[in-house]
N, C-alpha and C. Protein backbone atom coordinates (compact mmCIF):
# COMPACT_ATOMS: atom_id res chain seq x y z
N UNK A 1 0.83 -1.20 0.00
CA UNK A 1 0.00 0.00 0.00
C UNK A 1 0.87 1.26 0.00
N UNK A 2 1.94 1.29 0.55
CA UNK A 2 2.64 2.29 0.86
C UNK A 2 3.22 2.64 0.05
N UNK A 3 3.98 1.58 -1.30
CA UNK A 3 4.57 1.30 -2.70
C UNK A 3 3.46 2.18 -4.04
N UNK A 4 2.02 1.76 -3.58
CA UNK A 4 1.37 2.37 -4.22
C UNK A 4 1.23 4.18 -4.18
N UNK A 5 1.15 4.51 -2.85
CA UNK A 5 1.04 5.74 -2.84
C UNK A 5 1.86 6.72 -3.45
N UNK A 6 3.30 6.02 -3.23
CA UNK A 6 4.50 6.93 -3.36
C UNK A 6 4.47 6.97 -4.88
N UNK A 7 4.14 5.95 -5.71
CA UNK A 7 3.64 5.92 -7.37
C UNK A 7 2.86 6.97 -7.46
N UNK A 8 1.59 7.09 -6.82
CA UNK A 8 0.96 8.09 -7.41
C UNK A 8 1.29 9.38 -7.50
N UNK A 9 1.93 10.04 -5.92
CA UNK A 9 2.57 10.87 -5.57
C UNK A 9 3.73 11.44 -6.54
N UNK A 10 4.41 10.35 -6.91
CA UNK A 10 5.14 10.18 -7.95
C UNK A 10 5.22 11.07 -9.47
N UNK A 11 3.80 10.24 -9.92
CA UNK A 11 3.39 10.48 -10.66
C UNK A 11 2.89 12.17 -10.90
N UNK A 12 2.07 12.45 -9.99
CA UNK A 12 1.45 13.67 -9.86
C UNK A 12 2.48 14.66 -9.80
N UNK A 13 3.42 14.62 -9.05
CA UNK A 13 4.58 15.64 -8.92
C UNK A 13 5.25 15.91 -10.37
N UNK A 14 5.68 14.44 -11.18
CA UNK A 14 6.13 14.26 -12.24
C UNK A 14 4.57 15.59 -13.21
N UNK A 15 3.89 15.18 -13.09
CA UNK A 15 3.06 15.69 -13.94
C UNK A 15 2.66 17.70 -13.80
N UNK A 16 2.97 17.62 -12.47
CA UNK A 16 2.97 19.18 -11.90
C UNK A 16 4.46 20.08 -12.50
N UNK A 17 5.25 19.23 -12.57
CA UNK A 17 6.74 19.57 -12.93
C UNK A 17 6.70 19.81 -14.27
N UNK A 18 6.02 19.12 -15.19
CA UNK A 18 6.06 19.64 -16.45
C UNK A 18 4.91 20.72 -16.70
N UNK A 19 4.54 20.97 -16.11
CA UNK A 19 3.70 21.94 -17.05
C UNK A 19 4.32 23.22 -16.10
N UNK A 20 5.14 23.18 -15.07
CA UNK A 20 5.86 24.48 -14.77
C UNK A 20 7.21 24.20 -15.09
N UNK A 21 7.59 23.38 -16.27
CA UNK A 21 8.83 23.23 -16.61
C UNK A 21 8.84 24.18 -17.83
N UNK A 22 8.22 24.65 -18.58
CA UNK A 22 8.23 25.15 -19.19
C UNK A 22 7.91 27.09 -19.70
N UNK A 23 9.22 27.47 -20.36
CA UNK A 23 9.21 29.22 -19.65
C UNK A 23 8.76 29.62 -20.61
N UNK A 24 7.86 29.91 -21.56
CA UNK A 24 6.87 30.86 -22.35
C UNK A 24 5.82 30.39 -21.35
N UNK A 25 4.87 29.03 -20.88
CA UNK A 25 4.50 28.34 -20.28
C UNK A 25 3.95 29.54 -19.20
N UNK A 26 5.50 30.11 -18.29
CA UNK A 26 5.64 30.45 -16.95
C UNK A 26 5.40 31.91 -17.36
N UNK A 27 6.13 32.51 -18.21
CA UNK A 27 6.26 33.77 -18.61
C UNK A 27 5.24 34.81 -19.49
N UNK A 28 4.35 33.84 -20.25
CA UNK A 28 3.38 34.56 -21.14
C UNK A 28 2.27 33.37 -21.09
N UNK A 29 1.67 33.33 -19.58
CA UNK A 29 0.12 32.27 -19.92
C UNK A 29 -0.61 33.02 -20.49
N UNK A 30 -0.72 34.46 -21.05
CA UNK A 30 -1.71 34.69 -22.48
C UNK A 30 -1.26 34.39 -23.69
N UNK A 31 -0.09 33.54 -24.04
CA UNK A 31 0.04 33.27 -25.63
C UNK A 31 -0.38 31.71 -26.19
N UNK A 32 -0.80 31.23 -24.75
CA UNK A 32 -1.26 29.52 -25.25
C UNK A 32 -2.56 29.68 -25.79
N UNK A 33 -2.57 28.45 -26.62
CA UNK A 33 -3.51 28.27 -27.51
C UNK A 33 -3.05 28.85 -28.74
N UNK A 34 -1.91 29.17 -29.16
CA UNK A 34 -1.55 29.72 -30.28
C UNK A 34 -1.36 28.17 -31.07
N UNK A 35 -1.75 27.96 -32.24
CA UNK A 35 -1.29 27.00 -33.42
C UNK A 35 -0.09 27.61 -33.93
N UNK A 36 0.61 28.52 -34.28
CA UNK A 36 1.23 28.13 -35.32
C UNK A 36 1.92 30.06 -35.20
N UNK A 37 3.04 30.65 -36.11
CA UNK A 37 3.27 32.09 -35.64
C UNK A 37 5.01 32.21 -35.68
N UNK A 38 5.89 32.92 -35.59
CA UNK A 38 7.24 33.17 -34.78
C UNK A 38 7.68 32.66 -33.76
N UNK A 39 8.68 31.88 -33.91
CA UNK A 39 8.99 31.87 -32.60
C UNK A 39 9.79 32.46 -31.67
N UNK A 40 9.57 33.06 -30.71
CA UNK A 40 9.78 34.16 -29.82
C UNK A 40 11.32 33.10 -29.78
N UNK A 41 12.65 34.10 -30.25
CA UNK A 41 14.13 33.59 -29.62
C UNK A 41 13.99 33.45 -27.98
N UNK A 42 13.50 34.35 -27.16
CA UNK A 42 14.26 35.04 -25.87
C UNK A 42 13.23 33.48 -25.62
N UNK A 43 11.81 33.24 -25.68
CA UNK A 43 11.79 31.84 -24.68
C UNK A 43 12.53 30.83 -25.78
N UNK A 44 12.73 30.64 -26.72
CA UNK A 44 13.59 29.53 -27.32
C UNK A 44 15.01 29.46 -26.51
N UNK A 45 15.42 30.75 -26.55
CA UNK A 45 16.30 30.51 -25.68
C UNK A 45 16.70 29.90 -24.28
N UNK A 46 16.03 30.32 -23.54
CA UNK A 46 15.73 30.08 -22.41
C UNK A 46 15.28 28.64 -21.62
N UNK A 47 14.40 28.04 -23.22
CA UNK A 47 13.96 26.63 -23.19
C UNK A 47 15.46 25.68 -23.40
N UNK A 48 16.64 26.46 -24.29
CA UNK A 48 17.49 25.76 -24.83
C UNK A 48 18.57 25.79 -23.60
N UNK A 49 18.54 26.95 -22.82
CA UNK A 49 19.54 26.89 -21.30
C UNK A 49 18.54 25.96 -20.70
N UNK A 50 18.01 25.18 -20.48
CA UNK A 50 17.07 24.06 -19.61
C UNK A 50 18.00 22.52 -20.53
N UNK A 51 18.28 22.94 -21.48
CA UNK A 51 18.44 21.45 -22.35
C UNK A 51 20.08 21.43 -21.70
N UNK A 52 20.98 22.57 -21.73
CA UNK A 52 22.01 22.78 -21.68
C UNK A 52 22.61 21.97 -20.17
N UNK A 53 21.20 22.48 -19.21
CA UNK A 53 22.12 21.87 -18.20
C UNK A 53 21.41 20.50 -17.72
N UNK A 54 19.86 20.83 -17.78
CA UNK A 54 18.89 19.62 -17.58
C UNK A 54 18.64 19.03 -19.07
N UNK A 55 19.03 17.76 -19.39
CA UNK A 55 18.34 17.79 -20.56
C UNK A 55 16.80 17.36 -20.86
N UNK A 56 16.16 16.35 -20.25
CA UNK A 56 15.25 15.92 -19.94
C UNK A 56 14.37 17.26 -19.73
N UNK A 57 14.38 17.95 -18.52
CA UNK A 57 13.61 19.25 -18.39
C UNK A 57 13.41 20.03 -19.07
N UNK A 58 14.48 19.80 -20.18
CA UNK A 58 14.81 21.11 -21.57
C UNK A 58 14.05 20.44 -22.28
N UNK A 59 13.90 19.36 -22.76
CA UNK A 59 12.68 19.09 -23.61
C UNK A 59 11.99 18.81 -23.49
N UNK A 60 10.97 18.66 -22.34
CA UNK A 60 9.71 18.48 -21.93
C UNK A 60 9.57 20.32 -22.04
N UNK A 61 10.37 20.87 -21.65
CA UNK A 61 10.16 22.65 -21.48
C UNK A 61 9.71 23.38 -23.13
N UNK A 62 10.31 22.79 -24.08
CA UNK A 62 10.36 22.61 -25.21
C UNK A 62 8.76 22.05 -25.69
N UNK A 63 8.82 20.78 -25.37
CA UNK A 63 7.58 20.02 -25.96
C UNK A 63 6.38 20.49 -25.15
N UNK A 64 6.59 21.39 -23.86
CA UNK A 64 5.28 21.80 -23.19
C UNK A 64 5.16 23.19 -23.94
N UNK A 65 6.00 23.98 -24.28
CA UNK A 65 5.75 25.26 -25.28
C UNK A 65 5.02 25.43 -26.52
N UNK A 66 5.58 23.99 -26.96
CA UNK A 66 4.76 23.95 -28.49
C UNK A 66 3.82 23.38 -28.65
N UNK A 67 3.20 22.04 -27.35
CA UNK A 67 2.35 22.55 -27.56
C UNK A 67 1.44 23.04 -27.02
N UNK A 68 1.70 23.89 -26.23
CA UNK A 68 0.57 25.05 -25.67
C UNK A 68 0.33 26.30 -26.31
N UNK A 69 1.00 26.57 -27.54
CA UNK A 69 1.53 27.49 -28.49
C UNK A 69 2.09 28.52 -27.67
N UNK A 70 2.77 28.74 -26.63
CA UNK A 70 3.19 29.66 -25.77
C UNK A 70 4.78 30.03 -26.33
N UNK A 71 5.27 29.12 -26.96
CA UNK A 71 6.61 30.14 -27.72
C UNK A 71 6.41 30.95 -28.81
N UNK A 72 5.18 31.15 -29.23
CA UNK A 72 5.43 31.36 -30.87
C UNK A 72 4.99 33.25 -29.84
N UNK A 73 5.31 34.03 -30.87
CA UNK A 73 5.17 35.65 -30.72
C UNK A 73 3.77 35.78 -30.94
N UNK A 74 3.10 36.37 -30.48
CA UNK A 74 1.44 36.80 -30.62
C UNK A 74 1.71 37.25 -31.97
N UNK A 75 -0.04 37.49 -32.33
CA UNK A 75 -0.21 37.56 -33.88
C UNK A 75 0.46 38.54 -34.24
N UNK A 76 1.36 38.53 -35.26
CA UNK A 76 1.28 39.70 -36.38
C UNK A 76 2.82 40.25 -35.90
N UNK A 77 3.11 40.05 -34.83
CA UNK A 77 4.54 40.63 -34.37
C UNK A 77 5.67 39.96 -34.50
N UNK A 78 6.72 40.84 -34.48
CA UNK A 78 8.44 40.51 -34.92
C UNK A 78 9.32 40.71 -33.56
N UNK A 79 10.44 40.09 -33.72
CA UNK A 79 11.42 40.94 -32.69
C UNK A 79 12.57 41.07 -33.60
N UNK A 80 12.45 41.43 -34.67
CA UNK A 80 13.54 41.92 -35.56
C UNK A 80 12.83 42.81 -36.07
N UNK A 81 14.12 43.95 -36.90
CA UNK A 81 13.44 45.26 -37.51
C UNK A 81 14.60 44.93 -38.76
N UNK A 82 14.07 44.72 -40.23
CA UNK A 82 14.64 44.87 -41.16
C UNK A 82 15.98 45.67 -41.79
N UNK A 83 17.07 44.74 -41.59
CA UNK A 83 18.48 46.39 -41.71
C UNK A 83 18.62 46.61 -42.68
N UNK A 84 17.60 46.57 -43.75
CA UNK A 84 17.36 47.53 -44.80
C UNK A 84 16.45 49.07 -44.50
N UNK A 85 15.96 48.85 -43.26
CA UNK A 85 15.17 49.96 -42.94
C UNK A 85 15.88 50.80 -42.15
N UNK A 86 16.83 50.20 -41.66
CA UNK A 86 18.08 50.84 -40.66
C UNK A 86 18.72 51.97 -41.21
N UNK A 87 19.09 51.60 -42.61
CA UNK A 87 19.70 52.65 -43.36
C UNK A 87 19.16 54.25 -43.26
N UNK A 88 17.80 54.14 -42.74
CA UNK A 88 17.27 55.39 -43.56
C UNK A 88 17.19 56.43 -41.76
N UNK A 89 18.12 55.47 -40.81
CA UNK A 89 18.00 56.10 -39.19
C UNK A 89 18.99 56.79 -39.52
N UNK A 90 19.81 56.39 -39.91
CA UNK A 90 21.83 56.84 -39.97
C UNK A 90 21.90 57.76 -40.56
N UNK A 91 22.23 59.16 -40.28
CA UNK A 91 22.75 60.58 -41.06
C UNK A 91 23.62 60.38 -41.88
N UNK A 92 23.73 61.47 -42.48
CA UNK A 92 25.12 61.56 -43.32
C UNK A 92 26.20 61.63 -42.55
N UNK A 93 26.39 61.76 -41.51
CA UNK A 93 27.94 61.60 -40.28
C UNK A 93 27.40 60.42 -39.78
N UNK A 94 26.94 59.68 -39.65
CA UNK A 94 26.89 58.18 -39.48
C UNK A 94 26.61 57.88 -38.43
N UNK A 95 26.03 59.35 -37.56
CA UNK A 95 24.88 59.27 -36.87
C UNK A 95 23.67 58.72 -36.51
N UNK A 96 23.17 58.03 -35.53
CA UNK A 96 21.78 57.49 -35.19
C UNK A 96 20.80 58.62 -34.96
N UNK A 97 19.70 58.72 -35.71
CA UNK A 97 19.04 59.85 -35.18
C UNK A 97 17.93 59.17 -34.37
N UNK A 98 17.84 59.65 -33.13
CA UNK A 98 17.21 58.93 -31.87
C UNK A 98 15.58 59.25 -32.08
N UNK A 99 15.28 60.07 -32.89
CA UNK A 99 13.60 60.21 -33.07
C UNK A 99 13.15 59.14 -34.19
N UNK A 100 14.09 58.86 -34.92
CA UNK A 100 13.95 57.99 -36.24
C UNK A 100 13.96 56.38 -35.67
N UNK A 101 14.87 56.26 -35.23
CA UNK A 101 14.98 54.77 -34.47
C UNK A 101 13.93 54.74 -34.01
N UNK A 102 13.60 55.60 -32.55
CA UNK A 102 12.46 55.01 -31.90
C UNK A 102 11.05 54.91 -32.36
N UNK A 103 10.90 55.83 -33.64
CA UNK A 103 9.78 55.31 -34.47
C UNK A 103 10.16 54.07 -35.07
N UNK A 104 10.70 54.25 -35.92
CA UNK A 104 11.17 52.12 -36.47
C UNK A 104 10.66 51.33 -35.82
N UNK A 105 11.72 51.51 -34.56
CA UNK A 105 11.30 50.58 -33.67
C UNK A 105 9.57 50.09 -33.23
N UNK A 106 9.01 51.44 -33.05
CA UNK A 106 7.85 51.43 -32.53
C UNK A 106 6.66 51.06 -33.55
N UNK A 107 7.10 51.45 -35.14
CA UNK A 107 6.54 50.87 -36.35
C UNK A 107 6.86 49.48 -36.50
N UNK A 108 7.80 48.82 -36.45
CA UNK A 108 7.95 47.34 -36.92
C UNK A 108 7.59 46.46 -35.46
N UNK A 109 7.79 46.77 -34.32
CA UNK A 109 7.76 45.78 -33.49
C UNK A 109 6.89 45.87 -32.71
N UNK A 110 6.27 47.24 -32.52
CA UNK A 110 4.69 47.75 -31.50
C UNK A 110 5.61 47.55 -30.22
N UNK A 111 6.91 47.79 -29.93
CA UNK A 111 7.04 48.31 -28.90
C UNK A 111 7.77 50.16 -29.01
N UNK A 112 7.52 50.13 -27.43
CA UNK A 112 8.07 51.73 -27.71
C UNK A 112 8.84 51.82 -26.71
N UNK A 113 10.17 51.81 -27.16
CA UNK A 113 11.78 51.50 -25.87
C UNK A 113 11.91 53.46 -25.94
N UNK A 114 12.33 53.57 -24.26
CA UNK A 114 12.69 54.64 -23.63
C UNK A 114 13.79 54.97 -24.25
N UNK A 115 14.63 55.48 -25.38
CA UNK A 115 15.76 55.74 -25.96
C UNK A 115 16.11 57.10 -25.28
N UNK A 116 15.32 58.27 -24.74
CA UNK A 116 15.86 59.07 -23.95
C UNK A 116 16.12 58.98 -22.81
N UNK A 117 16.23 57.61 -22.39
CA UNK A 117 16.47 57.77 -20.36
C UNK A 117 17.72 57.94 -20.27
N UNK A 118 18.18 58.22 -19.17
CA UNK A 118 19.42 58.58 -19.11
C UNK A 118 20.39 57.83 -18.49
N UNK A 119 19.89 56.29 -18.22
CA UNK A 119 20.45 55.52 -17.59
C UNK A 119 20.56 54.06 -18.86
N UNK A 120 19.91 54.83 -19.76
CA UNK A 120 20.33 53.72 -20.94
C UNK A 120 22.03 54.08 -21.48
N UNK A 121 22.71 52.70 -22.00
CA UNK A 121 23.88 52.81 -22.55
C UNK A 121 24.08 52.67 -23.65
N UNK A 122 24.45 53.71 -24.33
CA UNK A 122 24.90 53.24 -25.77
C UNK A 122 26.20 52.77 -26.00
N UNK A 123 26.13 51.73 -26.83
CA UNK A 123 27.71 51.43 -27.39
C UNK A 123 28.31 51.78 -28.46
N UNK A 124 28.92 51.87 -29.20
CA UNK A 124 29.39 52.35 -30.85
C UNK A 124 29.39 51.00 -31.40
N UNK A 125 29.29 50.40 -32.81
CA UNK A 125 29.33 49.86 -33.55
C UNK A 125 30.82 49.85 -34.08
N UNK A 126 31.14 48.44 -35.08
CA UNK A 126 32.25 48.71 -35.61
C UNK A 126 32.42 48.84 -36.82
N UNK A 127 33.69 49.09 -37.82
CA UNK A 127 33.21 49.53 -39.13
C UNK A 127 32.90 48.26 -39.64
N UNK A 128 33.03 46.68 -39.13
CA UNK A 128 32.16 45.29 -39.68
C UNK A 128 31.07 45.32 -39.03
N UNK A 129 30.58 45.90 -38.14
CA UNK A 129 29.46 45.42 -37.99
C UNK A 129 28.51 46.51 -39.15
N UNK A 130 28.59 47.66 -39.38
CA UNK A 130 28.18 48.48 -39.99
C UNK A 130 28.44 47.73 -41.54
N UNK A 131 29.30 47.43 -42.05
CA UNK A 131 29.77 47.00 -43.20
C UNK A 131 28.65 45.63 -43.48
N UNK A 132 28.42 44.65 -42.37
CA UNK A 132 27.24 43.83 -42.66
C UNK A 132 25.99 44.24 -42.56
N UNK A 133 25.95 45.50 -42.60
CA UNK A 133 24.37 45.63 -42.38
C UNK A 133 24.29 46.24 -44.32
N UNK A 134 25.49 46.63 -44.67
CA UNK A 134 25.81 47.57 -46.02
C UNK A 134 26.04 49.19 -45.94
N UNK A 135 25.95 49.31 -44.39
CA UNK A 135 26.54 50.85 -44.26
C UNK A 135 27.77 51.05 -44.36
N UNK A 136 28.14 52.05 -44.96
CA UNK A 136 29.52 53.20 -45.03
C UNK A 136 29.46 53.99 -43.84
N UNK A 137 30.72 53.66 -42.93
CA UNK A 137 31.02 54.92 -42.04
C UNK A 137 31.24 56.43 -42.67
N UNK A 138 31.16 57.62 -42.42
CA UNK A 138 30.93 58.72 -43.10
C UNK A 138 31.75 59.82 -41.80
N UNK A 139 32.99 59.91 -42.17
CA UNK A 139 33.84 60.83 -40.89
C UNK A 139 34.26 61.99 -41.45
């Protein structure tokens, strides 16, 4: 009797563990029920650090995402912005113009990032990273 319980117990825990094994799952319970869409990198990612160290947990984390449709990006949205559209932020001094970006941004992805706070950091680019997007530095 006692053999039995610890089975069920078992079982149930096993079964409670996967459905909080999984981080779109944990992180966005309004995107389940999605069929089909993008799949969001940041929980792909996140599902793929679970495989990295758990593997078992990483793909149940995996196989509970897809299918609850909780990795894919809600309708209609990106988390990339086209670096053909990039071109048209960059001045002729090879400048970012910070009103131009944050529309882009706010046109292609429907979010709208704080680019004036003052506790954000910018970094510079290099002349390859600029060179793969097809920009010319301009000094």
């Amino acid at each position: 009797m006692r053999t039995k319980s610890r089975v069920i117990g078992g079982v149930v825990a096993v079964a409670l563990f996967t459905q909080l094994a999984a981080c779109g799952t944990i992180f966005y319970p309004d995107r389940r029920g999605q069929i089909e869409g993008k799949i969001d990198p940041l929980i792909a990612g996140l599902n793929a650090v679970g495989i990295l160290f758990f593997v078992i947990p990483g793909l149940i984390a995996f196989a509970v995402d897809f299918a609850t449709g909780a990795i894919y990006l809600p309708g209609g949205q990106t988390a990339q912005v086209d670096p053909q559209l990039l071109k048209d932020v960059v001045n002729a001094d090879g400048r970012i113009d910070q009103a131009k970006l944050k529309a882009l941004i706010d046109n292609q992805t429907g979010h709208s990032l704080p680019l004036d706070d003052p506790r954000l950091i910018q970094h510079s680019g290099s002349v390859e990273q600029m060179a793969a997007y097809g920009l010319r530095p301009a000094a």
